[in-house]
Protein backbone atom coordinates (compact mmCIF):
# COMPACT_ATOMS: atom_id res chain seq x y z
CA UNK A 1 -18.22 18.36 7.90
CA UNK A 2 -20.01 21.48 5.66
CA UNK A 3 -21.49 20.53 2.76
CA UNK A 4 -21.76 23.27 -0.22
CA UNK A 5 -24.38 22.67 -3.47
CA UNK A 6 -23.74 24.30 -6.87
CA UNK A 7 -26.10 24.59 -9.14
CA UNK A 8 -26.11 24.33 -13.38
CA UNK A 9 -25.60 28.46 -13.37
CA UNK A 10 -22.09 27.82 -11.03
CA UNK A 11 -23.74 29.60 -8.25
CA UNK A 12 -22.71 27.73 -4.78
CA UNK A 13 -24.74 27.79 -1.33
CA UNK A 14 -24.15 26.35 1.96
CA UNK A 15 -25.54 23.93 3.78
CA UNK A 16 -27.65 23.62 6.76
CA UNK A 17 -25.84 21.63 9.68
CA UNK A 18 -25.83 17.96 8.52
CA UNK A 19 -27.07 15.12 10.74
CA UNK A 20 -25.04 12.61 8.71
CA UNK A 21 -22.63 12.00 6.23
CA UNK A 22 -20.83 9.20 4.54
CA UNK A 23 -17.76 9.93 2.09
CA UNK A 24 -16.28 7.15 0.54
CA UNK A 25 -12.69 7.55 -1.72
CA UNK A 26 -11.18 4.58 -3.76
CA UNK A 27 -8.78 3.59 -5.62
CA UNK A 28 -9.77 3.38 -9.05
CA UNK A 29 -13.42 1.66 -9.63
CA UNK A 30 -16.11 1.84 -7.84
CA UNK A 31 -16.01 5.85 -7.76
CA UNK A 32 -15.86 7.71 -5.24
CA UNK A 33 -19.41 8.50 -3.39
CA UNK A 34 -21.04 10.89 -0.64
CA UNK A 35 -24.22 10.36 1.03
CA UNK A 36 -25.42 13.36 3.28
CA UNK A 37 -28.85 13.79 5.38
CA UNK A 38 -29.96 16.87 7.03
CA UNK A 39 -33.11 18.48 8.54
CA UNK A 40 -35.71 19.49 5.69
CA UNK A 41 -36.18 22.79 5.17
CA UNK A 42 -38.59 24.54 2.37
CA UNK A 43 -35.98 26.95 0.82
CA UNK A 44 -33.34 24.31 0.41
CA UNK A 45 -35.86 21.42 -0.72
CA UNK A 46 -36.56 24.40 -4.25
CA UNK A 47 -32.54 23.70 -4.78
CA UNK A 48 -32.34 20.41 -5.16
CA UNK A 49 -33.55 19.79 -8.73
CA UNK A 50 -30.75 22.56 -10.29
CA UNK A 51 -28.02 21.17 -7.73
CA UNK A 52 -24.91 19.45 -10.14
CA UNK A 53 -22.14 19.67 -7.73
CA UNK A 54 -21.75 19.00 -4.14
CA UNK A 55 -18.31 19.85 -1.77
CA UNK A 56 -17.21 18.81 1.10
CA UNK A 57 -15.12 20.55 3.57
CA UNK A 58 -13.48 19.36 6.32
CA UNK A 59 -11.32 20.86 9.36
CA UNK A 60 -10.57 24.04 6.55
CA UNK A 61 -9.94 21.98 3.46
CA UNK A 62 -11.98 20.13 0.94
CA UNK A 63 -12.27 16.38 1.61
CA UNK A 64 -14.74 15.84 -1.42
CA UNK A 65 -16.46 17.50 -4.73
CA UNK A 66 -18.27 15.35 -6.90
CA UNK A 67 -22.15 15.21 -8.92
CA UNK A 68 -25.15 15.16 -7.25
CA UNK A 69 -26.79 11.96 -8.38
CA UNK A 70 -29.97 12.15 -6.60
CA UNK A 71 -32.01 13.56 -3.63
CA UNK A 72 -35.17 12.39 -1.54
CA UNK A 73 -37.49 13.88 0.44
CA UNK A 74 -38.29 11.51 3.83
CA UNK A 75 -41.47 12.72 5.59
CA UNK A 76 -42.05 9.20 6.91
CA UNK A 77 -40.83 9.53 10.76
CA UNK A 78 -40.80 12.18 13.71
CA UNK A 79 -37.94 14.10 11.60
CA UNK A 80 -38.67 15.62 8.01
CA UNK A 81 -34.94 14.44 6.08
CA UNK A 82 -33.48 15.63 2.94
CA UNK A 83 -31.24 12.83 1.56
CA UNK A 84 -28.78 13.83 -1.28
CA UNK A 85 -26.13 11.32 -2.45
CA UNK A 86 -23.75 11.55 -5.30
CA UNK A 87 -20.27 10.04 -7.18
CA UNK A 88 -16.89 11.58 -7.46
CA UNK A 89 -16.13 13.36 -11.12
CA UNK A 90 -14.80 10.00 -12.06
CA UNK A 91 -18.73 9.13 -12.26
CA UNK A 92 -18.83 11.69 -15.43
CA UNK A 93 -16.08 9.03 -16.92
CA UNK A 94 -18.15 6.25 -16.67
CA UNK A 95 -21.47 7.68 -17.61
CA UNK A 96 -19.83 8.86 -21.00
CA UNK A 97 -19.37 6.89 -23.84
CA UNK A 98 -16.94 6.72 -26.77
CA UNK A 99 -16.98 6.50 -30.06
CA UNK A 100 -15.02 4.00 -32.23
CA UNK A 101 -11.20 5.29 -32.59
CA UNK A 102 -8.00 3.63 -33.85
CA UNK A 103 -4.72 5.75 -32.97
CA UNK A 104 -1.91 5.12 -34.95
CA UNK A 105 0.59 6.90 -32.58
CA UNK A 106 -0.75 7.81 -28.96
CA UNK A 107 0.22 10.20 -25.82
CA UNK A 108 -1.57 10.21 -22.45
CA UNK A 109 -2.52 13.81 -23.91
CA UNK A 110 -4.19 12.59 -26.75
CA UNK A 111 -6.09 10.28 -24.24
CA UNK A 112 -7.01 13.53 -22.14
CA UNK A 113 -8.05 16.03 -24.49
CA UNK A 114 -10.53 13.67 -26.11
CA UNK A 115 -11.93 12.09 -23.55
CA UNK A 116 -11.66 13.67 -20.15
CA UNK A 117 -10.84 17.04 -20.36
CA UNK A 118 -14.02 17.83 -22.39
CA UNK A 119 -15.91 16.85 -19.51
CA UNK A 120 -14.50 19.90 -17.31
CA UNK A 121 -12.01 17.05 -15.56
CA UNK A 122 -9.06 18.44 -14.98
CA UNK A 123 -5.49 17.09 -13.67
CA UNK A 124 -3.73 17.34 -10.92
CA UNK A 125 -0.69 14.51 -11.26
CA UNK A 126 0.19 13.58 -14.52
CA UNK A 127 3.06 10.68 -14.30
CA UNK A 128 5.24 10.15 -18.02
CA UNK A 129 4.09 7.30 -19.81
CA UNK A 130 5.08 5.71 -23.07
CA UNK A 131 3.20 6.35 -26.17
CA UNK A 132 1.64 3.60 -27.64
CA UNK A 133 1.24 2.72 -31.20
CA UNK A 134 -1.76 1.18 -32.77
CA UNK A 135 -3.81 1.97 -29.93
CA UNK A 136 -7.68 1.71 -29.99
CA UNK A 137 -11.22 2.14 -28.22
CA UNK A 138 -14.03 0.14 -29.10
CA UNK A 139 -17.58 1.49 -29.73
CA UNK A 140 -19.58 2.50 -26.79
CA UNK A 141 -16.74 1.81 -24.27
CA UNK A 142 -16.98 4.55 -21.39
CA UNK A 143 -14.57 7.21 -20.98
CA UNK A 144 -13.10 5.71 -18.01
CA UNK A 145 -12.23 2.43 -19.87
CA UNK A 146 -10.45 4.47 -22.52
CA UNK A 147 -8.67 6.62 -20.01
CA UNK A 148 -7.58 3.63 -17.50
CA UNK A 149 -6.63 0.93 -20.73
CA UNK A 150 -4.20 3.31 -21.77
CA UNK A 151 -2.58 4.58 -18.52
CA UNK A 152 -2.85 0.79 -17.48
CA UNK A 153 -0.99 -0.71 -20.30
CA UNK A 154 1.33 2.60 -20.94
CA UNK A 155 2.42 3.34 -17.23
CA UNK A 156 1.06 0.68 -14.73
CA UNK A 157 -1.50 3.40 -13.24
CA UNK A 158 -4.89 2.88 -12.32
CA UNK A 159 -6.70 6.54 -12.42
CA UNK A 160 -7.83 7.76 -9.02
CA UNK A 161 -9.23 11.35 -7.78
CA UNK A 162 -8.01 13.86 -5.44
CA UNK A 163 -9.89 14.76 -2.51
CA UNK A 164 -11.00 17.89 -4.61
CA UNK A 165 -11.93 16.18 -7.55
CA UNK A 166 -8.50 16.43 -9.63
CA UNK A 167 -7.73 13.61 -11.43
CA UNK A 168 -4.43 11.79 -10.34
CA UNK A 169 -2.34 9.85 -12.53
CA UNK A 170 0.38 8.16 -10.73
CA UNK A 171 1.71 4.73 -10.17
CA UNK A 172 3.17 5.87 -6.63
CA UNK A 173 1.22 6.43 -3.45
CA UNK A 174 1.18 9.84 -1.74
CA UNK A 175 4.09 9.01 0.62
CA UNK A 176 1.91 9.78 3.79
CA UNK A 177 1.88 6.87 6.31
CA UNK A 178 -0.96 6.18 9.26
CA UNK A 179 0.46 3.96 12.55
CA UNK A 180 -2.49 2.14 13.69
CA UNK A 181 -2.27 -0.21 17.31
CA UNK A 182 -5.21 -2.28 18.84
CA UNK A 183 -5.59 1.32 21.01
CA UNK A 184 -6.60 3.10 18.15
CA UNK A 185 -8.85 0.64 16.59
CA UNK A 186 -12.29 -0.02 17.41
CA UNK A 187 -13.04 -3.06 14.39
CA UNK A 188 -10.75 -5.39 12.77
CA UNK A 189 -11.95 -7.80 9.84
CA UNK A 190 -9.51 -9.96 7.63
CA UNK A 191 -10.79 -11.78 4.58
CA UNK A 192 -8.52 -13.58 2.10
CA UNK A 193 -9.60 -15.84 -1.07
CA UNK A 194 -8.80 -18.09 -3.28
CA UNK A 195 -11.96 -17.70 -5.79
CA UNK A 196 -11.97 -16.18 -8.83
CA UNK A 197 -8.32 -15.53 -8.71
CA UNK A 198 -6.63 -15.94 -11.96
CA UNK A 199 -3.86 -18.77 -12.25
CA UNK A 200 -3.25 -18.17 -15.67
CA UNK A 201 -4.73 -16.84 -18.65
CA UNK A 202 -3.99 -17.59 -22.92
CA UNK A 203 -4.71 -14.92 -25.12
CA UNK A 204 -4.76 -15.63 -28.69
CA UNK A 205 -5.44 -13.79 -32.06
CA UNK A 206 -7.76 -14.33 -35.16
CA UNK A 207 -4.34 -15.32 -36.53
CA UNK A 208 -3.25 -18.02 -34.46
CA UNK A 209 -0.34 -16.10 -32.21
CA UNK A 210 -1.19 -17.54 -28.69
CA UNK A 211 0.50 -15.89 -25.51
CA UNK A 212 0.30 -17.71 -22.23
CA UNK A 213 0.63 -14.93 -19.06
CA UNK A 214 0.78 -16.79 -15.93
CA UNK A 215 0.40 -15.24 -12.32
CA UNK A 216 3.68 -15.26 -10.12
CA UNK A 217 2.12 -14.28 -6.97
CA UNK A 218 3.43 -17.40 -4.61
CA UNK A 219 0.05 -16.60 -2.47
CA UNK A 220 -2.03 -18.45 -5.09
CA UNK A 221 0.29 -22.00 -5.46
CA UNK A 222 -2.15 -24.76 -5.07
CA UNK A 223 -4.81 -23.21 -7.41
CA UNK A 224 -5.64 -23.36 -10.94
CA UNK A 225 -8.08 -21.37 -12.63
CA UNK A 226 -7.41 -20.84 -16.36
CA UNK A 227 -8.99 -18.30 -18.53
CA UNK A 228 -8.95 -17.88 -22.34
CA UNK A 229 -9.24 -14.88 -24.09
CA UNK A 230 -9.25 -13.73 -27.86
CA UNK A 231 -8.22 -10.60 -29.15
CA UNK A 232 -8.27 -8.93 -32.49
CA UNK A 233 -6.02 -9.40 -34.89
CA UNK A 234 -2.82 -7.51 -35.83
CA UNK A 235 -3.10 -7.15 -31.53
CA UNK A 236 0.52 -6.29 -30.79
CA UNK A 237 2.85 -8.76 -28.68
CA UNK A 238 2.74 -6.19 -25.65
CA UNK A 239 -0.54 -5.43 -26.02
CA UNK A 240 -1.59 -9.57 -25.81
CA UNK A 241 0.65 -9.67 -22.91
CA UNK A 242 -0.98 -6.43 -20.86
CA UNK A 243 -4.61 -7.91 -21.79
CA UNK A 244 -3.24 -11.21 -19.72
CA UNK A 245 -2.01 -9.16 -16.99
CA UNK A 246 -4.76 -6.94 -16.70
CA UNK A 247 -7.08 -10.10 -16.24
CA UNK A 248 -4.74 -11.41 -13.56
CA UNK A 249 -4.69 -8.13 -11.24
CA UNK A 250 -7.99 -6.87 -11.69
CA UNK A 251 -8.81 -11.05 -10.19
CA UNK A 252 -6.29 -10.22 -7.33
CA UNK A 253 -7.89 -7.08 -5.92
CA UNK A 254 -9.01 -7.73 -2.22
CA UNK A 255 -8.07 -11.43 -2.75
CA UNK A 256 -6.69 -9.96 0.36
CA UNK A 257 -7.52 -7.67 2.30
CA UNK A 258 -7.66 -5.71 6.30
CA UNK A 259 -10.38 -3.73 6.86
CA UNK A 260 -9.68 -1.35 10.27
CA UNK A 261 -12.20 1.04 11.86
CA UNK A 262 -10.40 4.08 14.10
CA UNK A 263 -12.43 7.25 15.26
CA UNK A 264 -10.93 9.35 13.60
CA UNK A 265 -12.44 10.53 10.15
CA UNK A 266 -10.56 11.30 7.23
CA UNK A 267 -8.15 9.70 8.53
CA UNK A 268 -5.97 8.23 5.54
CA UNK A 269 -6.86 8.04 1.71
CA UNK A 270 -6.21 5.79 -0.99
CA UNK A 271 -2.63 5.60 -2.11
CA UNK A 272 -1.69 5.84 2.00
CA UNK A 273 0.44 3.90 3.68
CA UNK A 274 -0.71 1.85 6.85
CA UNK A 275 1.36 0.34 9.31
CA UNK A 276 -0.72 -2.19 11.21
CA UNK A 277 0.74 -3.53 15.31
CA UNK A 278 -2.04 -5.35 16.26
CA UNK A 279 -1.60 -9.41 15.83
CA UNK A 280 1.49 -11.16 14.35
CA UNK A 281 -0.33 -12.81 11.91
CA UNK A 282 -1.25 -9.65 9.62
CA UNK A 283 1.29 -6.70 11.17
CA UNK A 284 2.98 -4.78 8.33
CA UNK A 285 2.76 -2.02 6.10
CA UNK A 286 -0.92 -1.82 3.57
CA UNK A 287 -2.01 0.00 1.08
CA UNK A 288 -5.10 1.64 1.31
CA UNK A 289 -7.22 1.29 -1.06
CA UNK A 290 -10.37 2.54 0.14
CA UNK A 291 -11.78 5.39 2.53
CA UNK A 292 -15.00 5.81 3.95
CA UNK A 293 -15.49 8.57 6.63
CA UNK A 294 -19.03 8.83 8.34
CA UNK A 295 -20.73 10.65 11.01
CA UNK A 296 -24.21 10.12 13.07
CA UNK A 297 -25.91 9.63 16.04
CA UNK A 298 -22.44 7.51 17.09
CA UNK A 299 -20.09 9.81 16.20
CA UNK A 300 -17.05 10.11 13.70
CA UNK A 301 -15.07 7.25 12.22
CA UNK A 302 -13.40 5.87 9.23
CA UNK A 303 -13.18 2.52 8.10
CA UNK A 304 -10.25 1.84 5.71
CA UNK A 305 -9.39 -1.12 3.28
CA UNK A 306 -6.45 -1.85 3.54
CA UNK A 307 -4.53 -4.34 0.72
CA UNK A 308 -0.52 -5.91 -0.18
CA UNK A 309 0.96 -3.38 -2.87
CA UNK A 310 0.98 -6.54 -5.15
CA UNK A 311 -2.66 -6.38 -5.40
């Protein structure tokens, strides 16, 4: 992989060979994240403090832009390393905050131009979604919060970033699929749980109104683990409903879950389809839901986490 800095003035250079690199892409939350390391040089050591951006490229085409968090200077061992590491542009959504607003009517465009699009975000899949009425953000929520409430309760869609830091809002995957056999692997982990997933949850209102959402998934009979929550009131019906929901899937993510290692990098990304043939017990199609390619000593690889639709 190349890396490429760019400064606060727009002004991009290129890297020195790296020695390693890890890229990581998700599906929604945690953001996506880079961590590079490469031979320390005096030149590129005065760029650091004024680097924003950093790009990754690939085989000819970008597999990452994103902020440049931080850098570090390693003069500890036989090799002088520069360390830079960084977040996706869905980082600039959760280090921005919001101010208090109440829509009476609102579009996923209303939802953009106020809160991501002034960040220099811009789109790159835009699914329809229903307007919602009475919609609101709270005081101090982040940007990503009030982006990923809406598209969640008006669309099903959990916000996600394109390997050239586009944001991508659509409920579908990207219709690629990835055959993997026990030739092609070199790990296999599976991990299922049945902590901390939801059973059921009641929301209620200052005014009484109590709505009981309950979680169908048949991989969870045998549990129960209730929560209660309280919402404002004047809270529509729906909106009760989706804050139910929302408690029950975000409780379900990796409840189960494949994680495969192939040596191959870049390999799939999230919103990929992966066919696993490698033990009866968990062959089938996955979703992935995380990336992470990486390159060293060892060589090239990518370990992918793969999950049911469902979750």
């Amino acid at each position: 992989m190349t890396g490429y800095l760019t400064n606060y003035e727009n002004t991009e250079f290129r890297l020195p060979e790296l020695i390693s690199w890890e890229i990581c892409h998700s599906w929604g939350l945690p953001t996506d994240s880079f961590q590079i390391a490469l031979a320390y040089r005096g030149d590129l050591a005065s760029l650091l403090g004024s680097a924003t951006r950093f790009r990754g490229v690939y085989g000819g085409g970008t597999v990452f832009y994103g902020i440049v968090d931080e850098y570090e200077m390693d003069f500890s061992g036989a090799q002088s390393l520069i360390h830079i590491s960084g977040r996706g542009l869905g980082g600039l959504l959760t280090d921005n905050q919001c101010e208090k607003a109440e829509f009476a009517f609102c579009g996923i465009g209303d939802v953009l131009s106020r809160y991501v699009y002034p960040l220099g975000i811009s789109t790159a899949v835009c699914d329809g979604m229903a307007s919602l009425s009475g919609y609101s953000v709270g005081s101090g929520a982040s940007c990503w919060s009030a982006l990923e409430q809406f598209t969640r309760f008006a669309g099903g869609i959990t916000p996600r970033f394109s390997c050239d830091g586009r944001l991508i809002l659509s409920k579908g995957g990207t219709g690629k699929k990835l055959i993997i056999d026990g030739e092609s692997l070199t790990e296999l982990r599976v991990n299922g749980r049945r902590y901390g997933v939801i059973t059921e949850v009641l929301v209620k209102d200052a005014d009484g109104r109590r709505q009981l959402v309950t979680n169908k998934s048949p991989k969870i009979k045998g549990s129960t683990a209730r929560r209660v929550v309280s919402v404002p009131r004047k809270t529509s019906w729906d909106a009760m409903r989706y804050t139910g929901k929302y408690q029950i899937d975000k409780s379900m993510e990796d409840s189960f879950a494949v994680e495969v290692t192939i040596c191959t990098p870049f390999a799939a990304f999230p919103g990929d389809a992966v066919v696993l043939s490698v033990l009866p017990e968990i062959d089938g199609e996955y979703f992935v839901r995380e990336s992470i390619s990486s390159a060293g000593e060892n060589g090239a690889e990518t370990t992918l986490t793969l999950v049911n639709r469902e979750n």
